[in-house]
N, C-alpha and C. Protein backbone atom coordinates (compact mmCIF):
# COMPACT_ATOMS: atom_id res chain seq x y z
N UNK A 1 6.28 -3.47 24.21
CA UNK A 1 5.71 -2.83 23.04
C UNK A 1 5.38 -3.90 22.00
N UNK A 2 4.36 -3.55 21.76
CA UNK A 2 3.77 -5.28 20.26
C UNK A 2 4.53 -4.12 19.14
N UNK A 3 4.40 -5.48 17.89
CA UNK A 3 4.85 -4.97 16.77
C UNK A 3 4.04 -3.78 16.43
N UNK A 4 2.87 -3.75 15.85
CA UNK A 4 2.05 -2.89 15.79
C UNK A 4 2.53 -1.69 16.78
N UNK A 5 2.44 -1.66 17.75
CA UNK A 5 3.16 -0.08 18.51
C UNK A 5 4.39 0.09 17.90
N UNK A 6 5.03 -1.02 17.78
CA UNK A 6 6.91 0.10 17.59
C UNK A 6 6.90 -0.12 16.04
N UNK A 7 5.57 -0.42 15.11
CA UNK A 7 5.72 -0.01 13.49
C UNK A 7 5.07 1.62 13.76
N UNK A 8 3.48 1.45 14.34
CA UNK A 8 3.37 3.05 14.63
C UNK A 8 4.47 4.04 14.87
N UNK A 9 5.53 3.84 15.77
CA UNK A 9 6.42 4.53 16.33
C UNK A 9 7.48 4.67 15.38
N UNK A 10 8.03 3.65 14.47
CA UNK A 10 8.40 3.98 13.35
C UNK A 10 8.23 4.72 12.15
N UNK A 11 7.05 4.87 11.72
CA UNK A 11 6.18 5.53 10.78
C UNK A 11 6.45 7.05 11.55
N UNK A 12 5.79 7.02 12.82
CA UNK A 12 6.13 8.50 13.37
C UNK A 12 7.35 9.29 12.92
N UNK A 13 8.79 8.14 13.72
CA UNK A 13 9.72 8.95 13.77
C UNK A 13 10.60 9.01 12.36
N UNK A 14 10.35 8.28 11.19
CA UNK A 14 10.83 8.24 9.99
C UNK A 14 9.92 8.92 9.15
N UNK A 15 8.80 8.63 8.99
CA UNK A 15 8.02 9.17 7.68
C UNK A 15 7.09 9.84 7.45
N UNK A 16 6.86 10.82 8.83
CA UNK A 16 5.88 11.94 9.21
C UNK A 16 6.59 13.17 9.42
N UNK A 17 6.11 14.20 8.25
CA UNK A 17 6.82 15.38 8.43
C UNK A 17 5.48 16.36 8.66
N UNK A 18 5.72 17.86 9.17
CA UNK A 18 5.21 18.82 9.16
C UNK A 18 5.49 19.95 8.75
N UNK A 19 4.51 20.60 7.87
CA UNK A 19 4.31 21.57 7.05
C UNK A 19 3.77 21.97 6.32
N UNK A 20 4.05 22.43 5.00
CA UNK A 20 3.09 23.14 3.84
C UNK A 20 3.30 21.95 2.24
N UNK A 21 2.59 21.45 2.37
CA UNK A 21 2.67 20.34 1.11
C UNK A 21 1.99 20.21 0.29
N UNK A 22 1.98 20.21 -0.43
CA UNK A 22 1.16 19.52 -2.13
C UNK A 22 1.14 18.27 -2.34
N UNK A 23 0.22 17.15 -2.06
CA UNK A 23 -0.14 15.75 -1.93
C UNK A 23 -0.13 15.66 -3.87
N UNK A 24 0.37 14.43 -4.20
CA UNK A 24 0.10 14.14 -5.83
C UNK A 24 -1.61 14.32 -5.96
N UNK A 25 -2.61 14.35 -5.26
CA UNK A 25 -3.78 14.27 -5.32
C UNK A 25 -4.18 15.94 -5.84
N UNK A 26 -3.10 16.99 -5.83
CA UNK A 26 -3.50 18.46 -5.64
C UNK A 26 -3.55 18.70 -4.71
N UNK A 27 -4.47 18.11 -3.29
CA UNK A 27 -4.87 18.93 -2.23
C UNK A 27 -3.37 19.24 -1.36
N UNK A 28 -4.04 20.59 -0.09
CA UNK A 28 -2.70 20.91 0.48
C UNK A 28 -2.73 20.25 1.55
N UNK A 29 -1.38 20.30 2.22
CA UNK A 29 -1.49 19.28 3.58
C UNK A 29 -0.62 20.06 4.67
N UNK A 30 -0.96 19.56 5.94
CA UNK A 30 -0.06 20.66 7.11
C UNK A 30 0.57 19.44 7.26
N UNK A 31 0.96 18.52 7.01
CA UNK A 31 1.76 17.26 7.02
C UNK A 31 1.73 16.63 5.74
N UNK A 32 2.90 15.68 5.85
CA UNK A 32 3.34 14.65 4.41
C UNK A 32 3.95 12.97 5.39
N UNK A 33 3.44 12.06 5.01
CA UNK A 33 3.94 11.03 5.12
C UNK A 33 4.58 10.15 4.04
N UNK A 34 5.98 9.94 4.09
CA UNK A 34 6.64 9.41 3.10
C UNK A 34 6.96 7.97 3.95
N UNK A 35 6.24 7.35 3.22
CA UNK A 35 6.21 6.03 3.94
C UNK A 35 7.50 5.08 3.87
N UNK A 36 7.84 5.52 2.56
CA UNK A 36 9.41 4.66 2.17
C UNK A 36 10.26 4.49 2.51
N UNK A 37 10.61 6.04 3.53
CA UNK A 37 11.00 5.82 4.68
C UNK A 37 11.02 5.03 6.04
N UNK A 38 9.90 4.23 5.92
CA UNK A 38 9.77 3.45 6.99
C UNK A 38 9.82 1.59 6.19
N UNK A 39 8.94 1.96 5.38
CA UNK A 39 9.01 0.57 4.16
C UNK A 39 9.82 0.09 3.80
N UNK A 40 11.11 1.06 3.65
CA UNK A 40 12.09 0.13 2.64
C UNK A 40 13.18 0.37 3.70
N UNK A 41 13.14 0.98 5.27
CA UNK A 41 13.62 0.48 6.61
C UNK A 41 13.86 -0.73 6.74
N UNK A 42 15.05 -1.74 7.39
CA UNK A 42 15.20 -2.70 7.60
C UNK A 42 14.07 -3.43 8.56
N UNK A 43 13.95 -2.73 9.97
CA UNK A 43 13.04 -2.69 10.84
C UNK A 43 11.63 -2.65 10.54
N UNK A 44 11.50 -1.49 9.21
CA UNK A 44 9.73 -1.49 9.68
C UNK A 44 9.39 -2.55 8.49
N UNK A 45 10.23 -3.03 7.36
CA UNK A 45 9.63 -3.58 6.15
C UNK A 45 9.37 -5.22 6.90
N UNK A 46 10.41 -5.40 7.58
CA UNK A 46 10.19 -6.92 8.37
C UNK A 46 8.81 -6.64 9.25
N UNK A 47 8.62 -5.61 10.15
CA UNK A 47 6.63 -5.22 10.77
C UNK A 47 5.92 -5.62 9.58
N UNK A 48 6.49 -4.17 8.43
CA UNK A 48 5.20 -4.42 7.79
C UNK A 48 4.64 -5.62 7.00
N UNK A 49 5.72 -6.80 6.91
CA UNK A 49 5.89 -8.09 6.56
C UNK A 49 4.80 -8.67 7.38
N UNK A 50 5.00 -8.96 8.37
CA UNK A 50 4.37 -9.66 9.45
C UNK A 50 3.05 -9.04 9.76
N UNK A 51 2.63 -7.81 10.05
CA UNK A 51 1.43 -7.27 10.28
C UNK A 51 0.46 -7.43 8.98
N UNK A 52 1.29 -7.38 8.38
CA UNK A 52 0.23 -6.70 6.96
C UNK A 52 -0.24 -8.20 6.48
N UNK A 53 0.59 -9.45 6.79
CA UNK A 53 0.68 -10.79 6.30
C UNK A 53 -0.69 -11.40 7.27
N UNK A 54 -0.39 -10.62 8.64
CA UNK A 54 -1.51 -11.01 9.49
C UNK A 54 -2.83 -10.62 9.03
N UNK A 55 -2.98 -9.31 8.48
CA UNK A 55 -4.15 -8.47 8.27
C UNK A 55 -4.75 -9.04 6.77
N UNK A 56 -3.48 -9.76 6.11
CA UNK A 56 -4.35 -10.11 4.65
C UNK A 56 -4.90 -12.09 5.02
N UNK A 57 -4.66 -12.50 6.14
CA UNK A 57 -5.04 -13.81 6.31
C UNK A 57 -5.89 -13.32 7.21
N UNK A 58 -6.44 -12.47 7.98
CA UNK A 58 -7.40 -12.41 8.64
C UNK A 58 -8.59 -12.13 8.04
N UNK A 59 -8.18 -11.32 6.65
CA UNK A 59 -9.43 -10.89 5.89
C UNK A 59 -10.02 -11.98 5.04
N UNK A 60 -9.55 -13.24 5.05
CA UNK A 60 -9.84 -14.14 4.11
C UNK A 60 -9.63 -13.95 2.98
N UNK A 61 -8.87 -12.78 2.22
CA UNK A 61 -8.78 -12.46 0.98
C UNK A 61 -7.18 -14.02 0.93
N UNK A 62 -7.40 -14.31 -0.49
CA UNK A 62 -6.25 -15.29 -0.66
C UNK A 62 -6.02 -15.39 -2.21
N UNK A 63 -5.26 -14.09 -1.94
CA UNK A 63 -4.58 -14.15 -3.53
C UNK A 63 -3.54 -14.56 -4.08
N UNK A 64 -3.08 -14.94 -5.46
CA UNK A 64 -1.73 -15.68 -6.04
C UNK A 64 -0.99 -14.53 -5.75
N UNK A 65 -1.10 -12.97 -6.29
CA UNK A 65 0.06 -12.07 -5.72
C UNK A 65 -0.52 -10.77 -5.40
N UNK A 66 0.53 -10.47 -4.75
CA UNK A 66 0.14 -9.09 -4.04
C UNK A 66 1.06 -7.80 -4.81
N UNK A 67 0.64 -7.11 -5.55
CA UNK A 67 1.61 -5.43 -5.74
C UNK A 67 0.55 -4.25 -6.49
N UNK A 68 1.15 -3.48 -6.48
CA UNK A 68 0.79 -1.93 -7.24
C UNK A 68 1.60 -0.78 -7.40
N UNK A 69 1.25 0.06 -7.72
CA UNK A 69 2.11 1.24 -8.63
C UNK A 69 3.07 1.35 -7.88
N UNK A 70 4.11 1.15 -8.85
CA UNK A 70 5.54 1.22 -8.40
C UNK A 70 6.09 3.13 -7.94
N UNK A 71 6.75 3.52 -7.16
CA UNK A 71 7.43 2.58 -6.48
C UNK A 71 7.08 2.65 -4.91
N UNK A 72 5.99 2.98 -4.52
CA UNK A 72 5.50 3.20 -3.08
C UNK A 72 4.87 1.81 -2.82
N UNK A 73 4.24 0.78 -3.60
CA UNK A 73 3.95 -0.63 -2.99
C UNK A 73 5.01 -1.40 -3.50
N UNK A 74 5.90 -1.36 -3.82
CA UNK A 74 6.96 -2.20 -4.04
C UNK A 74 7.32 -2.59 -2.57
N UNK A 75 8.10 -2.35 -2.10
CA UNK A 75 8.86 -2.68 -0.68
C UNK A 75 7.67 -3.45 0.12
N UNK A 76 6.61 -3.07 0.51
CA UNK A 76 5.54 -3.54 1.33
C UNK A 76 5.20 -4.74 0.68
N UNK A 77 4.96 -4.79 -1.08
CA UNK A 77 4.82 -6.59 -1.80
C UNK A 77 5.54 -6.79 -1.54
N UNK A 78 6.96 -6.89 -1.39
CA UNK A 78 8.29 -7.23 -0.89
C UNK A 78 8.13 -8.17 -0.02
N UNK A 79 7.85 -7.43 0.81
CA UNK A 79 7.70 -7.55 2.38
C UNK A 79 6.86 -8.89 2.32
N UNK A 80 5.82 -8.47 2.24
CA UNK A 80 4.69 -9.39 2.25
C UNK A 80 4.80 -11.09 1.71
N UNK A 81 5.46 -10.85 0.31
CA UNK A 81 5.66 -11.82 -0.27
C UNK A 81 7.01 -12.91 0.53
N UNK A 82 7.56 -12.23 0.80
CA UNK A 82 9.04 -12.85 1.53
C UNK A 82 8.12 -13.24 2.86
N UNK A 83 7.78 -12.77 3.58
CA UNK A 83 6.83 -13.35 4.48
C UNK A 83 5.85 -14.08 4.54
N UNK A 84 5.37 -14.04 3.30
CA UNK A 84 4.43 -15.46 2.85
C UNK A 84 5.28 -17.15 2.73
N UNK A 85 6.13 -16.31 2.13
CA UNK A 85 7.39 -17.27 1.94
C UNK A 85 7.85 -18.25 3.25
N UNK A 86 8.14 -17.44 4.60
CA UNK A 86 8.21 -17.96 5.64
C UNK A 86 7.16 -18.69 6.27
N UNK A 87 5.90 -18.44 6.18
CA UNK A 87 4.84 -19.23 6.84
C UNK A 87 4.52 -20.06 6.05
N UNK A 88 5.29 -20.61 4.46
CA UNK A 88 4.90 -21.76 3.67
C UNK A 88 3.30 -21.66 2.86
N UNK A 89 3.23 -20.26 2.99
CA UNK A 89 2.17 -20.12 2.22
C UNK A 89 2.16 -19.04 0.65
N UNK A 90 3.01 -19.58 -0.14
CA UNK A 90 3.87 -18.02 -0.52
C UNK A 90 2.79 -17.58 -1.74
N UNK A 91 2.95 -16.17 -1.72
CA UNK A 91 2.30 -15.53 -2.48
C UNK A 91 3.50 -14.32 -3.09
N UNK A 92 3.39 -14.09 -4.51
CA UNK A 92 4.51 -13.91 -5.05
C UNK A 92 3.78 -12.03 -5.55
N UNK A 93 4.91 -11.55 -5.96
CA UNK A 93 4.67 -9.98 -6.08
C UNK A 93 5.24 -9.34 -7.26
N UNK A 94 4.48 -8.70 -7.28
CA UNK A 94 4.35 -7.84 -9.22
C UNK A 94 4.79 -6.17 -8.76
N UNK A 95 5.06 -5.46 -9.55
CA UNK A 95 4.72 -3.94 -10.00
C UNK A 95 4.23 -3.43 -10.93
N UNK A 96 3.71 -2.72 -11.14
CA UNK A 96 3.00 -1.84 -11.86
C UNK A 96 3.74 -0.38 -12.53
N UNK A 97 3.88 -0.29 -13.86
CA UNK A 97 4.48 0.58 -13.87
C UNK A 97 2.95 2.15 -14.32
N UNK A 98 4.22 2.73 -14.12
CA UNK A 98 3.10 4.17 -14.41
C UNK A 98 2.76 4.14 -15.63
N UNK A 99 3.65 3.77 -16.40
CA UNK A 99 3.00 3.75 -17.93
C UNK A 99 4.05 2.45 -18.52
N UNK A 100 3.30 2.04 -20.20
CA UNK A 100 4.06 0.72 -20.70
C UNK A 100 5.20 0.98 -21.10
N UNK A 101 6.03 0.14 -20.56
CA UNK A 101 7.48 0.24 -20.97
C UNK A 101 8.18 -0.02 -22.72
N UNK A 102 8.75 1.00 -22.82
CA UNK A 102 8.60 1.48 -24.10
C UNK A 102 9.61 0.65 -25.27
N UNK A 103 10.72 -0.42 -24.38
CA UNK A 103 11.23 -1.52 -24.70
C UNK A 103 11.22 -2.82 -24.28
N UNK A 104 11.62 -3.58 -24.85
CA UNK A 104 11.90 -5.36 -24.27
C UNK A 104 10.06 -5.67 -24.26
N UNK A 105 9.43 -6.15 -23.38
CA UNK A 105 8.34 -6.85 -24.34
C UNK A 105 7.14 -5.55 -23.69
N UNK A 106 7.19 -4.56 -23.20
CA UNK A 106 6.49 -3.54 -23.34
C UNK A 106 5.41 -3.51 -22.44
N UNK A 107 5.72 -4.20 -21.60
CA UNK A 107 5.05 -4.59 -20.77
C UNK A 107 4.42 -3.15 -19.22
N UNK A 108 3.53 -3.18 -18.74
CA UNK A 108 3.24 -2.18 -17.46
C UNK A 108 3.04 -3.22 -16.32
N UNK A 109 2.88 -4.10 -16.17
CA UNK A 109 3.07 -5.27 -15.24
C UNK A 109 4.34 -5.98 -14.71
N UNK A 110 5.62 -5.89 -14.00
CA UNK A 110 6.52 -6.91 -14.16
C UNK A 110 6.44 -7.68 -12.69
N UNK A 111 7.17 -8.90 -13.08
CA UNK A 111 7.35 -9.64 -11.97
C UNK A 111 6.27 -10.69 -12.07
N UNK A 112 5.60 -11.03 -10.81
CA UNK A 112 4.67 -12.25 -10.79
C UNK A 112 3.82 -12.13 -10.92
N UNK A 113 3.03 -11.75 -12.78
CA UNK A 113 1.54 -11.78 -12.53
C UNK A 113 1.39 -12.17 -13.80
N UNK A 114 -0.04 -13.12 -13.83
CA UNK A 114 -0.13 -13.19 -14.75
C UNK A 114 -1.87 -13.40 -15.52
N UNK A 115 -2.52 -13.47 -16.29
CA UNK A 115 -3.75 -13.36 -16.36
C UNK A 115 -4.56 -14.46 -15.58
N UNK A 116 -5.47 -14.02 -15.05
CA UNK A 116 -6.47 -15.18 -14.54
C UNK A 116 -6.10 -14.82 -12.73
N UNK A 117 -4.99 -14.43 -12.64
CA UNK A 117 -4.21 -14.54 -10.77
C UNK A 117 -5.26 -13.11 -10.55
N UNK A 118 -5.54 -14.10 -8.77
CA UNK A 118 -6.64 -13.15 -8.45
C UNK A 118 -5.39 -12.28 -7.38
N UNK A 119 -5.58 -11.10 -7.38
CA UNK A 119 -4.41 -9.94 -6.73
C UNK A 119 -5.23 -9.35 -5.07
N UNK A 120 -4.21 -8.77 -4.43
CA UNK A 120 -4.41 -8.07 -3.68
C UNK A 120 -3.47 -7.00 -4.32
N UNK A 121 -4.07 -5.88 -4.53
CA UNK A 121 -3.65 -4.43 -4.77
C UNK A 121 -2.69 -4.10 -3.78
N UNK A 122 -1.69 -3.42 -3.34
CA UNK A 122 -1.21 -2.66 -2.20
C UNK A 122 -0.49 -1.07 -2.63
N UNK A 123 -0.69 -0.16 -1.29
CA UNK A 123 -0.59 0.92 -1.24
C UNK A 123 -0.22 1.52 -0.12
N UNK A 124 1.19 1.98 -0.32
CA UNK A 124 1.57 2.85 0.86
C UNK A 124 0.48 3.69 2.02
N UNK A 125 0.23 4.71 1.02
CA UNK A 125 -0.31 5.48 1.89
C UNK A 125 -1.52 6.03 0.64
N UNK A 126 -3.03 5.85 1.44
CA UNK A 126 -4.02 6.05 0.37
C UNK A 126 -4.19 7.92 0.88
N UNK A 127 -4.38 8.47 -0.08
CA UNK A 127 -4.98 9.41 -0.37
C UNK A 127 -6.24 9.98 -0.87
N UNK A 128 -6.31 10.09 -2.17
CA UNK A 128 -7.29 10.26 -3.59
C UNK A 128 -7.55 8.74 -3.13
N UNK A 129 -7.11 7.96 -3.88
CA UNK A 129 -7.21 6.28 -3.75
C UNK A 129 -7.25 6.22 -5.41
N UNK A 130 -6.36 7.64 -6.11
CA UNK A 130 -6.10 7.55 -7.60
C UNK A 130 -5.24 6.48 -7.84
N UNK A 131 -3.95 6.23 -6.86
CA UNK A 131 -2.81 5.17 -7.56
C UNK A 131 -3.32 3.95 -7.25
N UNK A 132 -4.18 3.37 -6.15
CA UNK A 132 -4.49 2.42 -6.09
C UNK A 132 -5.95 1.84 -7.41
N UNK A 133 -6.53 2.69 -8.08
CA UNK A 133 -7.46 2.46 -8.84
C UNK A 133 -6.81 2.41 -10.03
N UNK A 134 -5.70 3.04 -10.16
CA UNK A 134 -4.50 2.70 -12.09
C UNK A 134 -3.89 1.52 -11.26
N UNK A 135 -3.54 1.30 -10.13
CA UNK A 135 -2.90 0.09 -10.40
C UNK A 135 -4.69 -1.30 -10.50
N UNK A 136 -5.20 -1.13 -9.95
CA UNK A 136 -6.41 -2.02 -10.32
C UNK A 136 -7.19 -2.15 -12.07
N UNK A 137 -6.88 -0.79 -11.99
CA UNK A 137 -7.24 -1.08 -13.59
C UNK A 137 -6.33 -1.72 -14.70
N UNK A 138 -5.24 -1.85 -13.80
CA UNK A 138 -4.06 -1.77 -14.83
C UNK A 138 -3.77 -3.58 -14.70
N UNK A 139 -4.26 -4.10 -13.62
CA UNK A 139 -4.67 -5.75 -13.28
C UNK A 139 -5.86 -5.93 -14.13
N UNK A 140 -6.79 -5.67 -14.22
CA UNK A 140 -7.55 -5.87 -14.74
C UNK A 140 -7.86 -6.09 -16.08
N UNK A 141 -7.15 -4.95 -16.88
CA UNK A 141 -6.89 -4.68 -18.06
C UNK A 141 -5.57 -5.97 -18.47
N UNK A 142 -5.38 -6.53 -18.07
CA UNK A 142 -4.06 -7.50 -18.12
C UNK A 142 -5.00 -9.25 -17.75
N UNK A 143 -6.14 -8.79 -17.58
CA UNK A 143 -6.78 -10.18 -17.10
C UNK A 143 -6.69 -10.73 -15.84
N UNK A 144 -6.33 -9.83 -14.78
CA UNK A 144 -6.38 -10.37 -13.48
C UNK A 144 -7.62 -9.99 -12.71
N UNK A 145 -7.90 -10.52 -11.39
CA UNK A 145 -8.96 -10.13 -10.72
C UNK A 145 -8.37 -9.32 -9.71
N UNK A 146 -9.09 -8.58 -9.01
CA UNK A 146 -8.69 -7.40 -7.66
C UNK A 146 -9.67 -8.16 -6.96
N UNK A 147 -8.48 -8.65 -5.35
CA UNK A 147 -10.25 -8.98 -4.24
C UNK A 147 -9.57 -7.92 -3.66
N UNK A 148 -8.98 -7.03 -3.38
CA UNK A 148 -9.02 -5.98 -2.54
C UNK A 148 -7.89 -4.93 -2.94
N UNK A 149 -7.77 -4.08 -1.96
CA UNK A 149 -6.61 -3.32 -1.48
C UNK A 149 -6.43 -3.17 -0.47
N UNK A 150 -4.66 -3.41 0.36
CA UNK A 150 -4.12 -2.96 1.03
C UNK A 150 -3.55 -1.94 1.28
N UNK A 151 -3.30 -0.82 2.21
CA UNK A 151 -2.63 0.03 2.27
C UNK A 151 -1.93 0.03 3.77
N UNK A 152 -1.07 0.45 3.87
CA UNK A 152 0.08 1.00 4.95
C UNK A 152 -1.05 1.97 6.21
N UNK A 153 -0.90 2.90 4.90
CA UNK A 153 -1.86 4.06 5.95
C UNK A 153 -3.12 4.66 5.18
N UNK A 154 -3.45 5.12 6.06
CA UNK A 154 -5.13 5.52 4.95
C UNK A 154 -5.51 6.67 5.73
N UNK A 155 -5.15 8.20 5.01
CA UNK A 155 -4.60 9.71 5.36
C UNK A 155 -6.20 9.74 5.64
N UNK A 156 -7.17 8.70 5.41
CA UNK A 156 -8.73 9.42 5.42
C UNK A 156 -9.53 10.54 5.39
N UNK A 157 -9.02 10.92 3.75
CA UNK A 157 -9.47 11.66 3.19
C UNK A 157 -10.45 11.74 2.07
N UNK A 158 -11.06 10.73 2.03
CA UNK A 158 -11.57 9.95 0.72
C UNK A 158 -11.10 9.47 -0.12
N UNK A 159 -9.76 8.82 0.07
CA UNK A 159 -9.39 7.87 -0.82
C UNK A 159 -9.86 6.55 -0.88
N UNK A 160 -10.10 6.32 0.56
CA UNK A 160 -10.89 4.64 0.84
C UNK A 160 -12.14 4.61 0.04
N UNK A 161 -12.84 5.72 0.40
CA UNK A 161 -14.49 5.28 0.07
C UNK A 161 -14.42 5.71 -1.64
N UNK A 162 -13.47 6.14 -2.26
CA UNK A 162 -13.26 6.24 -3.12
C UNK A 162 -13.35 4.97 -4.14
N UNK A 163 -12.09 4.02 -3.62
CA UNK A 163 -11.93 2.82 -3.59
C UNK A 163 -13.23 1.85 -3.49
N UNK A 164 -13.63 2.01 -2.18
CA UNK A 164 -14.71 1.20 -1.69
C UNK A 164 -16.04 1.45 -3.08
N UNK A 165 -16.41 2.59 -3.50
CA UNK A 165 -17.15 3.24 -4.43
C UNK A 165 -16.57 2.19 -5.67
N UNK A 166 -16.07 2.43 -6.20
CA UNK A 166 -15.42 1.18 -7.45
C UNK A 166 -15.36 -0.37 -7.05
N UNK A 167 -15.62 -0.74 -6.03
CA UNK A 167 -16.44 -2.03 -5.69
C UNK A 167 -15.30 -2.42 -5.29
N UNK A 168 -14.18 -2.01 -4.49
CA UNK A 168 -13.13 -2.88 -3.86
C UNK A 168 -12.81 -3.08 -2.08
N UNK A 169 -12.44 -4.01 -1.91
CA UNK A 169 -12.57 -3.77 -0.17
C UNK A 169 -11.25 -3.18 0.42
N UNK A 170 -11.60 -2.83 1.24
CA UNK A 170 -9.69 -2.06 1.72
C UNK A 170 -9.40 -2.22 2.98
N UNK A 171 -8.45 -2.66 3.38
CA UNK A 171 -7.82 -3.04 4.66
C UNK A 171 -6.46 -2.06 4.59
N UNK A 172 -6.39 -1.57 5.81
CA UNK A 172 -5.12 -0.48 5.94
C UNK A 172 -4.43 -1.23 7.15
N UNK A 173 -3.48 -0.83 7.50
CA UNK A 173 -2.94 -1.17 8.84
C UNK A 173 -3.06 -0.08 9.99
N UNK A 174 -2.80 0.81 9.37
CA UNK A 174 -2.81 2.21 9.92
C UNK A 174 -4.18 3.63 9.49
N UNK A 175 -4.46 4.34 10.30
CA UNK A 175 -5.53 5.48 9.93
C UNK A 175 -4.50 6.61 10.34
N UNK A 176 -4.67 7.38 9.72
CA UNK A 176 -3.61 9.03 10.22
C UNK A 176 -4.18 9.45 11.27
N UNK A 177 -5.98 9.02 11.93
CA UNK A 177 -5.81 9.62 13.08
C UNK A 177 -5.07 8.38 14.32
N UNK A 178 -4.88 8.19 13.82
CA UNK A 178 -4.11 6.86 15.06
C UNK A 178 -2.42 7.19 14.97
N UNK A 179 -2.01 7.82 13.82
CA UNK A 179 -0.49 8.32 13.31
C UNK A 179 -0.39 9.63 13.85
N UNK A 180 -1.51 10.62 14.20
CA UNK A 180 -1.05 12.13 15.00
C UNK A 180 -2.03 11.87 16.15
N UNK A 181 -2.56 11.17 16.36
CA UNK A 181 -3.01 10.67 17.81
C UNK A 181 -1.77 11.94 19.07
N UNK A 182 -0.90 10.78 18.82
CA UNK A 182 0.45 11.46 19.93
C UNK A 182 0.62 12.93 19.55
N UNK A 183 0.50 13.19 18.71
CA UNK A 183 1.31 14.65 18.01
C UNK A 183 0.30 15.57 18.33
N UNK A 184 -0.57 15.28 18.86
CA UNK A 184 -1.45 16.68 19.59
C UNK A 184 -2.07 17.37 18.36
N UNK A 185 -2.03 17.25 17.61
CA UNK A 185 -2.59 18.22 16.46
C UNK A 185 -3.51 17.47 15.13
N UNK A 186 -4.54 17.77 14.90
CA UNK A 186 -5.53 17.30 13.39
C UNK A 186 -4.98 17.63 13.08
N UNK A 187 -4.96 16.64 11.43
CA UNK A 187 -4.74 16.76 10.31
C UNK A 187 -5.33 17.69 9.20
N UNK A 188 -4.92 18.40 8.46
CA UNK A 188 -5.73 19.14 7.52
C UNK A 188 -5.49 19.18 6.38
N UNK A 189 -6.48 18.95 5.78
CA UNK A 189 -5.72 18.52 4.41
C UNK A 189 -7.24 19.31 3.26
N UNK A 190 -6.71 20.22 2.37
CA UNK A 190 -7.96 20.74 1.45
C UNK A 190 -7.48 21.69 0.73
């Protein structure tokens, strides 16, 4: 089994549920993927380290740091960054908060970022492709550049071209039809 199969297989058996859901986007879903479950996994955060490290040097994107809205890209910059770390190429990782923190220097950015650093965005699992566009604006607005976004999984529902529409490029690791592939059943989501 390559990494890539037993992270799929992880994602399956940790962070894919079925049923009646309300996505933060509004829409309804006959499934929910809670990725954090697999992300902040001992097992899948070291995959998603390594895959995702592969997928952002393959794209030629080469940014000073990688993060976004806390707390679903936290673990995956984590990841990423500690794994940059190992191949001697390190690229360091920020969060984003949902809104400015209302003490100490008030900041919606913490960790490694700072104006002028060109970012890779990251994102659990795109949806809308709403959290990944506040966390881009929210770089931006701070003086950084966006060459892309990453995401985990990409429910492909128009969150990408959403994204893609606001002029950003997006690399996922995963598509949801490749995540219920096995599970015999489409996704529905509206």
């Amino acid at each position: 089994m390559t990494h890539r199969e037993r992270l799929l297989e992880l994602i399956r058996e940790r962070s894919l549920e079925t049923g009646d859901f309300v996505l933060a986007s509004g829409q309804r879903s006959n499934y929910y993927v809670d990725c954090r479950r697999t992300t902040m996994f001992a097992e899948g955060q070291a995959l998603i380290g390594q895959l995702g490290w592969e997928l952002l040097k393959a794209s030629g994107l080469d940014p000073d740091s990688v993060g976004g809205l806390t707390m679903g890209a936290d673990p995956v910059a984590y990841a990423l960054a500690y794994t940059s770390w190992l191949t001697g190429e390190p690229v360091n990782a920020f969060s984003v908060r949902k809104g400015v923190k209302e003490h100490g220097k008030q900041q919606r950015i913490e960790g490694c970022f700072e104006p002028g650093h060109r970012v890779v965005v990251i994102e659990d699992v795109i949806t809308s492709g709403g959290s990944a566009l506040d966390a881009c604006s929210a770089v931006e607005g701070e003086g950084g550049e966006v060459l892309g976004v990453l995401a985990v999984l990409d429910r492909e529902v128009g969150g990408r071209a959403s994204i893609e529409d606001n002029g950003y490029r997006v690399l996922s690791l995963f598509r949801v039809s490749e995540l219920l592939s096995v599970q015999g059943s489409r996704p529905t989501t509206g």
